[in-house]
C-alpha atoms as a PDB file:
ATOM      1  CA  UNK A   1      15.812  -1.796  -4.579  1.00  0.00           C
ATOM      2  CA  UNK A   2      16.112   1.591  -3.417  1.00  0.00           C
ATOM      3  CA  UNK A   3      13.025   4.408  -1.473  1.00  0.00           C
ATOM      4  CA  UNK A   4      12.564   5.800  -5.116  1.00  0.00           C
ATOM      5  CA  UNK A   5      12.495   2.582  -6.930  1.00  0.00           C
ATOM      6  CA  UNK A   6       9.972   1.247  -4.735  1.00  0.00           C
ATOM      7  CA  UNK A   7       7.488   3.789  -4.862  1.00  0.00           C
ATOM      8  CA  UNK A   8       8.069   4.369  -9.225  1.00  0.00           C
ATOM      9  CA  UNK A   9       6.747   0.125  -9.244  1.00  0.00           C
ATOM     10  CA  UNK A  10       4.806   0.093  -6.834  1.00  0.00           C
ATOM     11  CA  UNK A  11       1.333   0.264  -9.351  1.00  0.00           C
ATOM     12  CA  UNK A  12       2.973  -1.526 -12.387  1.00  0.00           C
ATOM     13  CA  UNK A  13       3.849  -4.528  -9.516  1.00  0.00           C
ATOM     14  CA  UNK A  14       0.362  -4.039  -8.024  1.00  0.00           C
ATOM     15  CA  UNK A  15      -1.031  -4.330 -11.580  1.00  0.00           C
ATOM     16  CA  UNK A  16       0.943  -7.954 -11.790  1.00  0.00           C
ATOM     17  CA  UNK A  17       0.123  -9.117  -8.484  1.00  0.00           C
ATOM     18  CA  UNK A  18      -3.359  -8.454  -7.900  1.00  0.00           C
ATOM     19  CA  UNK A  19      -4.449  -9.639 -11.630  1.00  0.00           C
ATOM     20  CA  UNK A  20      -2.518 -12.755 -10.670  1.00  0.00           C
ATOM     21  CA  UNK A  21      -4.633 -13.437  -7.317  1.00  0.00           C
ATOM     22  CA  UNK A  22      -7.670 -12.859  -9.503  1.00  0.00           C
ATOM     23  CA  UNK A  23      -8.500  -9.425  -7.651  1.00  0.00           C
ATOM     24  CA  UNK A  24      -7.827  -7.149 -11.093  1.00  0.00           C
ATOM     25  CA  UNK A  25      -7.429  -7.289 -14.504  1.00  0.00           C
ATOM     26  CA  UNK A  26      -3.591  -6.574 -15.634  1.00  0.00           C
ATOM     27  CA  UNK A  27      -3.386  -3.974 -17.957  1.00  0.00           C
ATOM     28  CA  UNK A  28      -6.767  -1.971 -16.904  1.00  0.00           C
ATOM     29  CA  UNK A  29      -6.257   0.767 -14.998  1.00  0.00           C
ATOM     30  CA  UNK A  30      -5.964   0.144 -11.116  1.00  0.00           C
ATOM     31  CA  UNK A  31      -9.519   1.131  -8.998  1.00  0.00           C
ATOM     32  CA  UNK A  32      -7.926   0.837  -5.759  1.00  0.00           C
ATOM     33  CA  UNK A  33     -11.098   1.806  -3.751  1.00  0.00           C
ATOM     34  CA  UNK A  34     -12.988  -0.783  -5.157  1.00  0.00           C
ATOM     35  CA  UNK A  35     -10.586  -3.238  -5.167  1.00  0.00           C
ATOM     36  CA  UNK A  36      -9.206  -2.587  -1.349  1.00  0.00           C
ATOM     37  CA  UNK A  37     -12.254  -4.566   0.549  1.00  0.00           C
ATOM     38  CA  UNK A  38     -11.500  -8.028  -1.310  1.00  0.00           C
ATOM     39  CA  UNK A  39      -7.887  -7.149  -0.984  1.00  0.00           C
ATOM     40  CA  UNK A  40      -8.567  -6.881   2.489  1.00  0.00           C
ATOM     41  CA  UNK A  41     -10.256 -10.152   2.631  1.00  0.00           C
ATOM     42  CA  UNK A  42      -7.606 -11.577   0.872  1.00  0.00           C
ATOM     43  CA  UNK A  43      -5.101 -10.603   2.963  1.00  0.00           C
ATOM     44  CA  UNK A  44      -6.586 -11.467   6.124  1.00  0.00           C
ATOM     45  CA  UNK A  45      -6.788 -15.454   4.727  1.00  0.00           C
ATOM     46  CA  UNK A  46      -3.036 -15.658   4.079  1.00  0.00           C
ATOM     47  CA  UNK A  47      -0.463 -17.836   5.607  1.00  0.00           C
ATOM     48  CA  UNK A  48       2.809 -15.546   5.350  1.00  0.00           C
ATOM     49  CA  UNK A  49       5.590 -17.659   5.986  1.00  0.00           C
ATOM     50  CA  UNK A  50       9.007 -16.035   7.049  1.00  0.00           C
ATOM     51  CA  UNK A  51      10.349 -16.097   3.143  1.00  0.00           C
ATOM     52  CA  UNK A  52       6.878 -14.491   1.934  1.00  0.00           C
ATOM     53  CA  UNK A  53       7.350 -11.810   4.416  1.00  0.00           C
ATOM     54  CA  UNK A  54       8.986  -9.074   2.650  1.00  0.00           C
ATOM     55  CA  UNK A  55       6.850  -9.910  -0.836  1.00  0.00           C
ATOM     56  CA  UNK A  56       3.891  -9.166   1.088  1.00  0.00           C
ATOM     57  CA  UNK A  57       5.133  -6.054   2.561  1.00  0.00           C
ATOM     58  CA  UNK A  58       6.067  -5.235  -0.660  1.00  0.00           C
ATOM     59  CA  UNK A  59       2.457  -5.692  -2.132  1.00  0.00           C
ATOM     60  CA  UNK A  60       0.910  -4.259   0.991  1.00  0.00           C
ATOM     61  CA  UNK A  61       2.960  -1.076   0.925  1.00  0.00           C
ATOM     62  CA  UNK A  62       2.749  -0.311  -2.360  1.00  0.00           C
ATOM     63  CA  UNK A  63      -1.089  -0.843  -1.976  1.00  0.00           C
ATOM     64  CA  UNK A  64      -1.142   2.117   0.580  1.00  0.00           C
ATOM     65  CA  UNK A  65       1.140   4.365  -1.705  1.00  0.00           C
ATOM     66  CA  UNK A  66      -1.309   3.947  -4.758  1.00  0.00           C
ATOM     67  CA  UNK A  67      -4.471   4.241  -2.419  1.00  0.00           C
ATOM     68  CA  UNK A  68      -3.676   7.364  -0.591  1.00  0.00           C
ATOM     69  CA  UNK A  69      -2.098   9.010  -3.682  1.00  0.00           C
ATOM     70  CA  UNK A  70      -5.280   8.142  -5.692  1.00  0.00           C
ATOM     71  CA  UNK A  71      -7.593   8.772  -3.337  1.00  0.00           C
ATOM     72  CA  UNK A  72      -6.386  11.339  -0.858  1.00  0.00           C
ATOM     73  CA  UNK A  73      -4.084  13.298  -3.199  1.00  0.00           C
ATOM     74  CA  UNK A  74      -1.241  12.044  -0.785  1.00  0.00           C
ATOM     75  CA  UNK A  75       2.407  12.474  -2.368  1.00  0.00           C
ATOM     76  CA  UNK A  76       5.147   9.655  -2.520  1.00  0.00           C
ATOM     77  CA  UNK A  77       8.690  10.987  -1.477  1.00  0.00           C
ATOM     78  CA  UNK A  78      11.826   9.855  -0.528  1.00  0.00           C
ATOM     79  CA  UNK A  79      12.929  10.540   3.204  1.00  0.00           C
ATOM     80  CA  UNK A  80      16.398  10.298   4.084  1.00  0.00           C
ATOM     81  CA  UNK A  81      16.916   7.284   1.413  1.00  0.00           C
ATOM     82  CA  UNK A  82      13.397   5.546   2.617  1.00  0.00           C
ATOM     83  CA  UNK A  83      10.242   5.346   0.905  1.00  0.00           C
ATOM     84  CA  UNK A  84       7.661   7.803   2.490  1.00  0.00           C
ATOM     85  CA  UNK A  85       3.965   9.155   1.658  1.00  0.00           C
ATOM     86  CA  UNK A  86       2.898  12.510   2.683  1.00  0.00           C
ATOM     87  CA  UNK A  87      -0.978  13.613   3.301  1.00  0.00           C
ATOM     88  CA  UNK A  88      -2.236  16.763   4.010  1.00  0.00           C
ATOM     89  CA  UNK A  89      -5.734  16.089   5.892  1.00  0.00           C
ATOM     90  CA  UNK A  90      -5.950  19.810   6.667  1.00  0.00           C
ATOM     91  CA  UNK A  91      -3.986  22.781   6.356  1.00  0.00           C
ATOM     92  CA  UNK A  92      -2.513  22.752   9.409  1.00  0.00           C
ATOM     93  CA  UNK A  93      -2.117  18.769   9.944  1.00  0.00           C
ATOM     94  CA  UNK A  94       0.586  17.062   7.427  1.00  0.00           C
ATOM     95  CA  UNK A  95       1.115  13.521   7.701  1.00  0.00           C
ATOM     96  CA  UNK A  96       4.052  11.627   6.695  1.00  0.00           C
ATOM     97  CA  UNK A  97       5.395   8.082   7.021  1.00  0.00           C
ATOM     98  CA  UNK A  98       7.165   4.958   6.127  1.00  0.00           C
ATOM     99  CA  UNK A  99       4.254   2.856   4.014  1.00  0.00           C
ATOM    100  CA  UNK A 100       6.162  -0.224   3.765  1.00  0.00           C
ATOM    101  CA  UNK A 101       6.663   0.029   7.764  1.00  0.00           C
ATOM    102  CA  UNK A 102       3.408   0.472   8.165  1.00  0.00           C
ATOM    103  CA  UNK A 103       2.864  -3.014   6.003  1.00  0.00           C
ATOM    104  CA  UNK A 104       4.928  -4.435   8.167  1.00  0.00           C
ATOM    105  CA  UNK A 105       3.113  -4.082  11.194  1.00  0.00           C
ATOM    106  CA  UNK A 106      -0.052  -4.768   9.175  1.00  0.00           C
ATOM    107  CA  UNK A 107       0.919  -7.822   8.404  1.00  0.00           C
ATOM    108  CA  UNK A 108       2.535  -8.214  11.707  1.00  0.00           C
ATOM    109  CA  UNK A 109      -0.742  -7.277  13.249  1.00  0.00           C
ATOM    110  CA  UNK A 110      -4.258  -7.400  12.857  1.00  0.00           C
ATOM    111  CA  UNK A 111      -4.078  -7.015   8.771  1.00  0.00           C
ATOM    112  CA  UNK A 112      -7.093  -4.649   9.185  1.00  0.00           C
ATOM    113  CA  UNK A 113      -5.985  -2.916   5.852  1.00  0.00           C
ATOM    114  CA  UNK A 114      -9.299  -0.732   5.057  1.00  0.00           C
ATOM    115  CA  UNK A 115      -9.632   0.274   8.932  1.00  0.00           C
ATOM    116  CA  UNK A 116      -5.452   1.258   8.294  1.00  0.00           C
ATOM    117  CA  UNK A 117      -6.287   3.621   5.181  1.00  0.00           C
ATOM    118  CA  UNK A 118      -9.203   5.069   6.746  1.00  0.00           C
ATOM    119  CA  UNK A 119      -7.386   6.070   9.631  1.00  0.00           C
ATOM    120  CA  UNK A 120      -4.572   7.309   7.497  1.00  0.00           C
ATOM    121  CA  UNK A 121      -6.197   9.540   5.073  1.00  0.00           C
ATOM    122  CA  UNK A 122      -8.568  11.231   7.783  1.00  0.00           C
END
């Protein structure tokens, strides 16, 4: 899949996956705010095994595309053929990186998700 495919699917697969953990109702429209804290809890209960890896840093990264562009007015781009997000927090300070990196080391990490897109979007 290629930077520009992943960000166009990232809600329609976020609709799928999140009704399917019982987080969301497929076909409503997606309140990420209000759905990010048991998200967050969700995540932070998961086994990831080596082969769910990359799923997960696929639903994780295109969880922090549709959050920030929702609620922070950031804008999906591509970047040199990768997926990026772009967020103005003032107008002098423009942020920009690699969501699905930053998924990875989520889920590498702590999986602190909410303390990740409050950071991000302030």
């Amino acid at each position: 899949m290629d930077a520009q495919q992943l960000l166009t699917e990232a809600k329609p697969m976020l609709d799928d996956v999140l009704g399917r953990i019982g987080l969301h109702e497929t076909g409503e429209p997606l309140e990420l705010e209000a759905i990010a804290p048991s998200f967050d809890s969700w995540l932070k209960t998961q086994e990831i095994s080596p082969a769910d890896f990359g799923f997960m840093v696929m639903v994780v990264g295109g969880s922090i595309v549709e959050y920030l562009t929702q609620h922070h007015k950031a804008r999906p781009m591509v970047v040199d053929g990768r997926p990026a997000i772009q967020l103005t927090i003032s107008p002098s300070v423009v942020r920009q990186f690699d969501p699905y990196s930053a998924a990875a080391g989520l889920i590498k990490g702590n999986r602190d998700l909410l303390g990740f897109l409050s950071a991000a979007g302030s």
